[in-house]
Protein backbone atom coordinates (compact mmCIF):
# COMPACT_ATOMS: atom_id res chain seq x y z
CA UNK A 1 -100.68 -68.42 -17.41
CA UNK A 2 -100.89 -72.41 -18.12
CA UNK A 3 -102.43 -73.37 -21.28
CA UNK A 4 -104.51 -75.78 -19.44
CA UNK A 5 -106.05 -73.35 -17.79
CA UNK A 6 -106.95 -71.55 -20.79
CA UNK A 7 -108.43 -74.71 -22.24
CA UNK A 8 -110.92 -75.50 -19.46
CA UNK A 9 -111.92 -71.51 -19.99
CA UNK A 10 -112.41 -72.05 -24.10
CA UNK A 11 -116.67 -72.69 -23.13
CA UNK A 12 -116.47 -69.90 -21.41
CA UNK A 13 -114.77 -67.68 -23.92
CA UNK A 14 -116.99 -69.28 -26.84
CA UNK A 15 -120.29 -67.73 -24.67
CA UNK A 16 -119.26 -64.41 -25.91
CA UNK A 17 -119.57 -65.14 -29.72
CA UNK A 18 -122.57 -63.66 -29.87
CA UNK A 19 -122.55 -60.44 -27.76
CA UNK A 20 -124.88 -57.77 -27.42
CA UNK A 21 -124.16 -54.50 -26.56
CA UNK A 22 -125.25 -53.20 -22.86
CA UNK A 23 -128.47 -52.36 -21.60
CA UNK A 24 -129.19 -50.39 -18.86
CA UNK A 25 -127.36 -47.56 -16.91
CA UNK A 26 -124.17 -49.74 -18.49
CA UNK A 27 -125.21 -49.25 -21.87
CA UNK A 28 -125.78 -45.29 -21.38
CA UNK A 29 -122.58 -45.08 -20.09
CA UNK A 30 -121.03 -46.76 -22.75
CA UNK A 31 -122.56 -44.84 -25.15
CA UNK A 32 -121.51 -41.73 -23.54
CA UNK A 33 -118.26 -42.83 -23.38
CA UNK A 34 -117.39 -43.94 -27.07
CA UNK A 35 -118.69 -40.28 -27.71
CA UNK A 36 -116.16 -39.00 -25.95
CA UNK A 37 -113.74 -41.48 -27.18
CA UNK A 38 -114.38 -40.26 -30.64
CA UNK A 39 -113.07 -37.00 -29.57
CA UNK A 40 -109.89 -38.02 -28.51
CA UNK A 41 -109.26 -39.70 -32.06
CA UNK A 42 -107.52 -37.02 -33.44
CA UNK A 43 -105.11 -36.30 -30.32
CA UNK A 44 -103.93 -40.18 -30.42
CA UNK A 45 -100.59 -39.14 -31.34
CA UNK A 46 -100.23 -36.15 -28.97
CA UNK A 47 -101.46 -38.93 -26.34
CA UNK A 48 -99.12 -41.06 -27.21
CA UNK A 49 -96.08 -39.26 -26.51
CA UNK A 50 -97.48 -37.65 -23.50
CA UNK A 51 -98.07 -41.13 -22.26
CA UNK A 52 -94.61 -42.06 -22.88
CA UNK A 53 -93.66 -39.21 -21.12
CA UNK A 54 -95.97 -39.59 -17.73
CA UNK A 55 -94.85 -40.17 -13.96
CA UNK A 56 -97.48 -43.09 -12.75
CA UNK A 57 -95.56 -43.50 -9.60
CA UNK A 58 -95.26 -47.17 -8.04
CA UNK A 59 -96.76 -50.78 -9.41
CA UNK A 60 -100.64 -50.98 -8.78
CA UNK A 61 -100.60 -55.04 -8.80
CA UNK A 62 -97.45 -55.13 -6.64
CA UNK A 63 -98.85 -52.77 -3.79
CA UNK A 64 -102.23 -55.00 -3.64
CA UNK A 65 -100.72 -58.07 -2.56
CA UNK A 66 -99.92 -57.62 1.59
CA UNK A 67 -100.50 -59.65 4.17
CA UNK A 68 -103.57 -57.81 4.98
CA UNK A 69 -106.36 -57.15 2.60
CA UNK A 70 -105.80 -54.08 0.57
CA UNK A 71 -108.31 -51.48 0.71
CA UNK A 72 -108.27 -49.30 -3.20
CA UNK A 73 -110.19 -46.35 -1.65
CA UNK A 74 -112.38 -44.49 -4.18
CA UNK A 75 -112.44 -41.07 -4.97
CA UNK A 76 -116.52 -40.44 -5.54
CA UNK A 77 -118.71 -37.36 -5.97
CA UNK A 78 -121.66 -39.26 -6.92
CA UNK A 79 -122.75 -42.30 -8.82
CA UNK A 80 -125.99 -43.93 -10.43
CA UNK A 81 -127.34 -45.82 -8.04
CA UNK A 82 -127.02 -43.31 -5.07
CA UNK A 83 -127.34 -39.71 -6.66
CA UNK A 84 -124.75 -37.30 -5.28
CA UNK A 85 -122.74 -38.62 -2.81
CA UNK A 86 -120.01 -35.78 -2.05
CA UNK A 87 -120.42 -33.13 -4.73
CA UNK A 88 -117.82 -30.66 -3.29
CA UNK A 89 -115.29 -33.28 -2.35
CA UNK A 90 -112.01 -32.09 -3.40
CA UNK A 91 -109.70 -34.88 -5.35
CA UNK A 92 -106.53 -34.48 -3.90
CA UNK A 93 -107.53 -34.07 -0.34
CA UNK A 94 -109.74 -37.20 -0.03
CA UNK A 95 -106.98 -39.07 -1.80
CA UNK A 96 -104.45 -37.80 0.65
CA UNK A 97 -106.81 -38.76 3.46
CA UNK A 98 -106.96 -41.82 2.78
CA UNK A 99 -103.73 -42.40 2.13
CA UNK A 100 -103.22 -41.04 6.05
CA UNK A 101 -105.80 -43.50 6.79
CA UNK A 102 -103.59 -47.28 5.15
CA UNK A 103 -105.24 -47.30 1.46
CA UNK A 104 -102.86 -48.98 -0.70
CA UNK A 105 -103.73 -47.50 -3.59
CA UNK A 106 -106.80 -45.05 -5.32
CA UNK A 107 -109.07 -45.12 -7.07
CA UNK A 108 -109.98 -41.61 -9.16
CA UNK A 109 -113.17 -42.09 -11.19
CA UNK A 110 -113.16 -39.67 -13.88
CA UNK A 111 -116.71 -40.32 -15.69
CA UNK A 112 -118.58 -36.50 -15.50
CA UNK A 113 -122.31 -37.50 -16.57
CA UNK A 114 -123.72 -39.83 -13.97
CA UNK A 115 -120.13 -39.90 -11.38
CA UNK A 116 -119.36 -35.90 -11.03
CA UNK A 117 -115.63 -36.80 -11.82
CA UNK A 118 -112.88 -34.84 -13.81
CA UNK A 119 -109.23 -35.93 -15.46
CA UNK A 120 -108.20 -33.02 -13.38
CA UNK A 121 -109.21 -35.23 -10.27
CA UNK A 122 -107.11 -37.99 -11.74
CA UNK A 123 -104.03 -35.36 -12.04
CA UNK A 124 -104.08 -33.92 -9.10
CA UNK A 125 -104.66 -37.16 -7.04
CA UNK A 126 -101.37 -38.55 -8.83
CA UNK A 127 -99.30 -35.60 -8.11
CA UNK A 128 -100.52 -35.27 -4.42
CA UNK A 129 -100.04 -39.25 -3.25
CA UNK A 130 -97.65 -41.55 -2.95
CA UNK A 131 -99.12 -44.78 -3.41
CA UNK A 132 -100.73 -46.47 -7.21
CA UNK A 133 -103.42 -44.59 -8.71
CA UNK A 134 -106.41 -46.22 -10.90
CA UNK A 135 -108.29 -44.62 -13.41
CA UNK A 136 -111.73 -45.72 -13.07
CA UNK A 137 -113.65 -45.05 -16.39
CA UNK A 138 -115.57 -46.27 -18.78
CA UNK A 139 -112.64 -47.41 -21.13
CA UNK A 140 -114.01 -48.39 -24.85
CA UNK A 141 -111.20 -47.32 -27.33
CA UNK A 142 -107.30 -47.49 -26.76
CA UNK A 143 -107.26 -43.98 -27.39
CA UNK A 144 -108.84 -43.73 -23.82
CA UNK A 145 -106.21 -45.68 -21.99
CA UNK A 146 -103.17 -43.88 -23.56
CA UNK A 147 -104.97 -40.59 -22.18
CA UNK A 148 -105.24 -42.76 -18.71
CA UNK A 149 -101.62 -43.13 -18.87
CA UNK A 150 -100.69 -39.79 -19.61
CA UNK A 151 -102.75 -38.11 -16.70
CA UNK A 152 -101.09 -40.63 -14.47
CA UNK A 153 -102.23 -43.66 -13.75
CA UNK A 154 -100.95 -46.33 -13.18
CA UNK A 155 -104.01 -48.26 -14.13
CA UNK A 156 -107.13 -48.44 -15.30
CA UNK A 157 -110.54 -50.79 -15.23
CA UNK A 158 -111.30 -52.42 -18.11
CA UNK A 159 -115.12 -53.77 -17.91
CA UNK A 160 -115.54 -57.09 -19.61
CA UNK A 161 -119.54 -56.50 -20.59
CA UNK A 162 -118.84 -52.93 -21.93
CA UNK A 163 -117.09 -54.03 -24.72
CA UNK A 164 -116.68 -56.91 -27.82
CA UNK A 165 -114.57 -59.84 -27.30
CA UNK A 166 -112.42 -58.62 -30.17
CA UNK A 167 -112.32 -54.37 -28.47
CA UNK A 168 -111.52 -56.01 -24.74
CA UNK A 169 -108.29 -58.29 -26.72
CA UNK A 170 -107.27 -54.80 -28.36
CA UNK A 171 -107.82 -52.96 -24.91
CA UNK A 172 -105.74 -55.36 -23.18
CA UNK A 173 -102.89 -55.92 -25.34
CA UNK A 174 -102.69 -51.82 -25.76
CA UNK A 175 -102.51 -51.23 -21.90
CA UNK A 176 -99.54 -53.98 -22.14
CA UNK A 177 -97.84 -52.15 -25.12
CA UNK A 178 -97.66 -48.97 -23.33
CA UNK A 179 -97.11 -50.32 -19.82
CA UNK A 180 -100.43 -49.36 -17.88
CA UNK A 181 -101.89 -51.72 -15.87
CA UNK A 182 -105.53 -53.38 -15.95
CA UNK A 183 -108.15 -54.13 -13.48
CA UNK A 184 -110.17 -56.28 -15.33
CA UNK A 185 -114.12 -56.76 -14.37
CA UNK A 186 -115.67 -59.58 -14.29
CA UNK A 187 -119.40 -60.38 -12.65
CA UNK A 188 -119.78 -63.84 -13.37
CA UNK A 189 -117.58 -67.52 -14.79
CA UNK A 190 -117.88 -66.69 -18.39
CA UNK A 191 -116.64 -63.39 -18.43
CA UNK A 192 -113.75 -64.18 -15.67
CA UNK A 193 -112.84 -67.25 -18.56
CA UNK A 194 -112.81 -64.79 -21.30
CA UNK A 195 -110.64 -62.28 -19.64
CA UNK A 196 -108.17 -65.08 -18.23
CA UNK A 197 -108.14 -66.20 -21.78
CA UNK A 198 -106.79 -63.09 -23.00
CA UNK A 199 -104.25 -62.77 -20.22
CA UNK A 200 -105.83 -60.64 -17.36
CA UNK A 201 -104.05 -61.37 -14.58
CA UNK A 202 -105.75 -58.64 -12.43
CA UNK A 203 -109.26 -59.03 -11.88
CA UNK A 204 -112.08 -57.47 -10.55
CA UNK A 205 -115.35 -59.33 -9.19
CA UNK A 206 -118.16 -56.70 -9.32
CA UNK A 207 -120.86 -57.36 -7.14
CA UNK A 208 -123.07 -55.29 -8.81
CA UNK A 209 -124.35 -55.18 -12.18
CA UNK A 210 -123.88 -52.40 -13.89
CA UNK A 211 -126.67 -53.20 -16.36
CA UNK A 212 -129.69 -52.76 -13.59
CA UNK A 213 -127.74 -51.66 -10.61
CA UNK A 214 -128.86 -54.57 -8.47
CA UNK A 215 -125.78 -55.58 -5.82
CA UNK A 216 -125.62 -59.01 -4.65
CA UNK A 217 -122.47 -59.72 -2.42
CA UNK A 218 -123.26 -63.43 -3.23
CA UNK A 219 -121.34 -63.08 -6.36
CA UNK A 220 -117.86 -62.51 -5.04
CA UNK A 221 -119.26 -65.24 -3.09
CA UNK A 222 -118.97 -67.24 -6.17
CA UNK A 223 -116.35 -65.83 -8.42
CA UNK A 224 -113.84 -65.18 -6.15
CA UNK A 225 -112.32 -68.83 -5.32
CA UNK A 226 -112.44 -69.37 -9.31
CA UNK A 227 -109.95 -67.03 -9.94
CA UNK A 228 -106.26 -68.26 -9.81
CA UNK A 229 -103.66 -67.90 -7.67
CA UNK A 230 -101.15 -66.53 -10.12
CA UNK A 231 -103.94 -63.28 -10.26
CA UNK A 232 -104.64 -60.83 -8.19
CA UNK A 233 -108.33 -60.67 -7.21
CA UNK A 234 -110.43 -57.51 -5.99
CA UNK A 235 -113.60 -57.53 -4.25
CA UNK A 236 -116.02 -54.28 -5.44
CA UNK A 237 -118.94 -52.60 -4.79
CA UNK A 238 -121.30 -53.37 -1.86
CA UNK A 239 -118.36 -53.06 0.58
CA UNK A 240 -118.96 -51.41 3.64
CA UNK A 241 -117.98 -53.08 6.71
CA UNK A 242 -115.10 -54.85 8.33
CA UNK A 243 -117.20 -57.70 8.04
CA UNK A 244 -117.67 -57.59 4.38
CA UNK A 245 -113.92 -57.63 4.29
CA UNK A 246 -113.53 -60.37 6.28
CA UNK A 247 -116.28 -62.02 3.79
CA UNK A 248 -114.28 -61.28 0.26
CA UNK A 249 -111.22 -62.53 2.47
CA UNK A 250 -112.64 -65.47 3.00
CA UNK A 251 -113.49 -66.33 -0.57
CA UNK A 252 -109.72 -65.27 -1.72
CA UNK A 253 -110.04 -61.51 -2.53
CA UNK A 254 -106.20 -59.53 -2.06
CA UNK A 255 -107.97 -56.65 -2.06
CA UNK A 256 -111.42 -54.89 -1.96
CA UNK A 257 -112.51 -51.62 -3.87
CA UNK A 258 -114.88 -48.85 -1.41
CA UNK A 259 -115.99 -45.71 -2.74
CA UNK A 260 -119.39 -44.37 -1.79
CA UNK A 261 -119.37 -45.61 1.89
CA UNK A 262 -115.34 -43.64 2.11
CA UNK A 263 -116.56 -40.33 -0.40
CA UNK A 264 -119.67 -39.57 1.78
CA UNK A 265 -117.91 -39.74 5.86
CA UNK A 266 -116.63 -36.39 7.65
CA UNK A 267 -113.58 -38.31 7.86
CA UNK A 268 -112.45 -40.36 5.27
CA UNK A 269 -108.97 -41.11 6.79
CA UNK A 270 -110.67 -42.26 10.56
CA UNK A 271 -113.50 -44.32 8.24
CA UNK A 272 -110.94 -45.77 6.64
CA UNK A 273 -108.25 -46.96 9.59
CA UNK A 274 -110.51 -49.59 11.23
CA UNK A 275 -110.80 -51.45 7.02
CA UNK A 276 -107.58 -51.78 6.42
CA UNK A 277 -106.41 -55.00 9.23
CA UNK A 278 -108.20 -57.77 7.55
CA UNK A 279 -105.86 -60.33 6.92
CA UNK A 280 -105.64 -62.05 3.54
CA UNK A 281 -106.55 -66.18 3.28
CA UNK A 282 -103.90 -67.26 0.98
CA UNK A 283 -105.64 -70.20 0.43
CA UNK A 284 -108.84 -69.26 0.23
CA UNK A 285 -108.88 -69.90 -3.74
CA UNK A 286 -107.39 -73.42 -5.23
CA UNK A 287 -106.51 -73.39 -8.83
């Protein structure tokens, strides 16, 4: 990444010297996940080597980046803002739907509280698909990511407001230690010029905030063209429609993320099929 670029980000970054911890749904979550974190602690060596150890199957980055849009389709039970959305959905038969149906990669989230989700899910999607799998959690301790990577995946979403500056730097520069991958998420300029600043390449622009739940398509809108063209950038949340494809395409997004919209149809792979033919603008976004 240039240093210039990281220079016209350091007002950015600097916004985050005084952070507060989460609110909201966000900050529940959070809270339930450093408990859980804490658990894992004492199995950080037995992680570690089972980490080492894992099959994570092909490159997520590398199987975003097509001449069509990518569609990351989301394996969903339920979720905060909806209730339950599929509570009897089973993992590794969505995931191989839509895999039938052109994803490019998936997305397992494993978060039990408030999503219904399981690192069993994450496991068996892996083992029953060919294509990248994320791990879509509430990641707040590196602990958590080597037990992403040893279930698996080949990534994992690292949310820029869940954590302090100093926890996202350690998050990130674990994930690169052990080789797992990082969708980073962003919702507006400052936190997209902290995470470029500490070397995010991959980067999610959440339309929704996770704080009060509120979706507002207007910030990919926004975000999107910011990011560079050396990154990889992922429209999420609020995505439901061809048309909303066509939208994040047109504001520079390689890819979009759909979950609820995918989890809750009959038939994931024929709700799928007619998503996955938008094609990319490749120069949509300038820097």
């Amino acid at each position: 990444m240039p240093n210039s670029y990281v220079s016209r980000r350091s007002t950015e970054a600097q916004a985050f010297s005084h952070w507060e911890p989460p609110t909201g749904t966000l900050g529940e979550l959070v809270a339930s996940a450093e408990a859980r974190a804490n658990t894992l602690r004492g199995r950080a060596a037995e992680l570690g080597r089972a980490a080492s150890a894992a099959t994570v199957g092909p490159g997520f980055r590398a199987a975003l980046v097509k001449s069509k849009v990518g569609v990351i389709a989301e394996v969903k039970r339920a979720s905060p803002s909806r209730g339950p959305i599929n509570p009897g959905l089973r993992a590794s038969d969505q995931a191989r739907a839509y895999e039938r149906g052109g994803a490019v990669a998936i997305s397992v989230l494993t978060e039990g509280t408030r999503f219904g989700g399981t690192n069993e899910d994450l496991s068996a999607v892996r083992s029953g698909v060919k294509i990248p799998v994320l791990r879509k959690d509430f990641h707040v301790d590196p602990v958590q990511l080597l037990e992403a990577r040893s279930l698996g995946g080949a990534a994992a979403l690292v949310i820029v407001r869940a954590v302090p500056p100093a926890r996202l730097a350690e998050l990130l520069e674990t994930a690169r230690d052990i080789g797992l991958e990082t969708l980073v998420e962003v919702r507006n300029e400052a936190e997209l010029g902290l995470a470029l600043s500490l070397g995010a390449e991959l980067i999610g622009v959440n339309n929704r905030d996770l704080e009060t739940l509120a979706v507002d398509l207007t910030t990919m809108d926004r975000v999107l063209p910011l990011i560079p063209r050396w990154c990889v950038a992922v429209a999420e949340s609020g995505i439901v429609s061809r048309a909303d494809i066509e939208r994040a395409a047109s504001h520079g997004a390689d890819a979009v993320l759909i979950g609820g919209v995918l989890s809750a149809s009959g038939s994931p792979e024929d709700a799928l099929r007619p998503l996955t033919s938008v094609t990319r603008v490749t120069n949509a976004r300038k820097n």
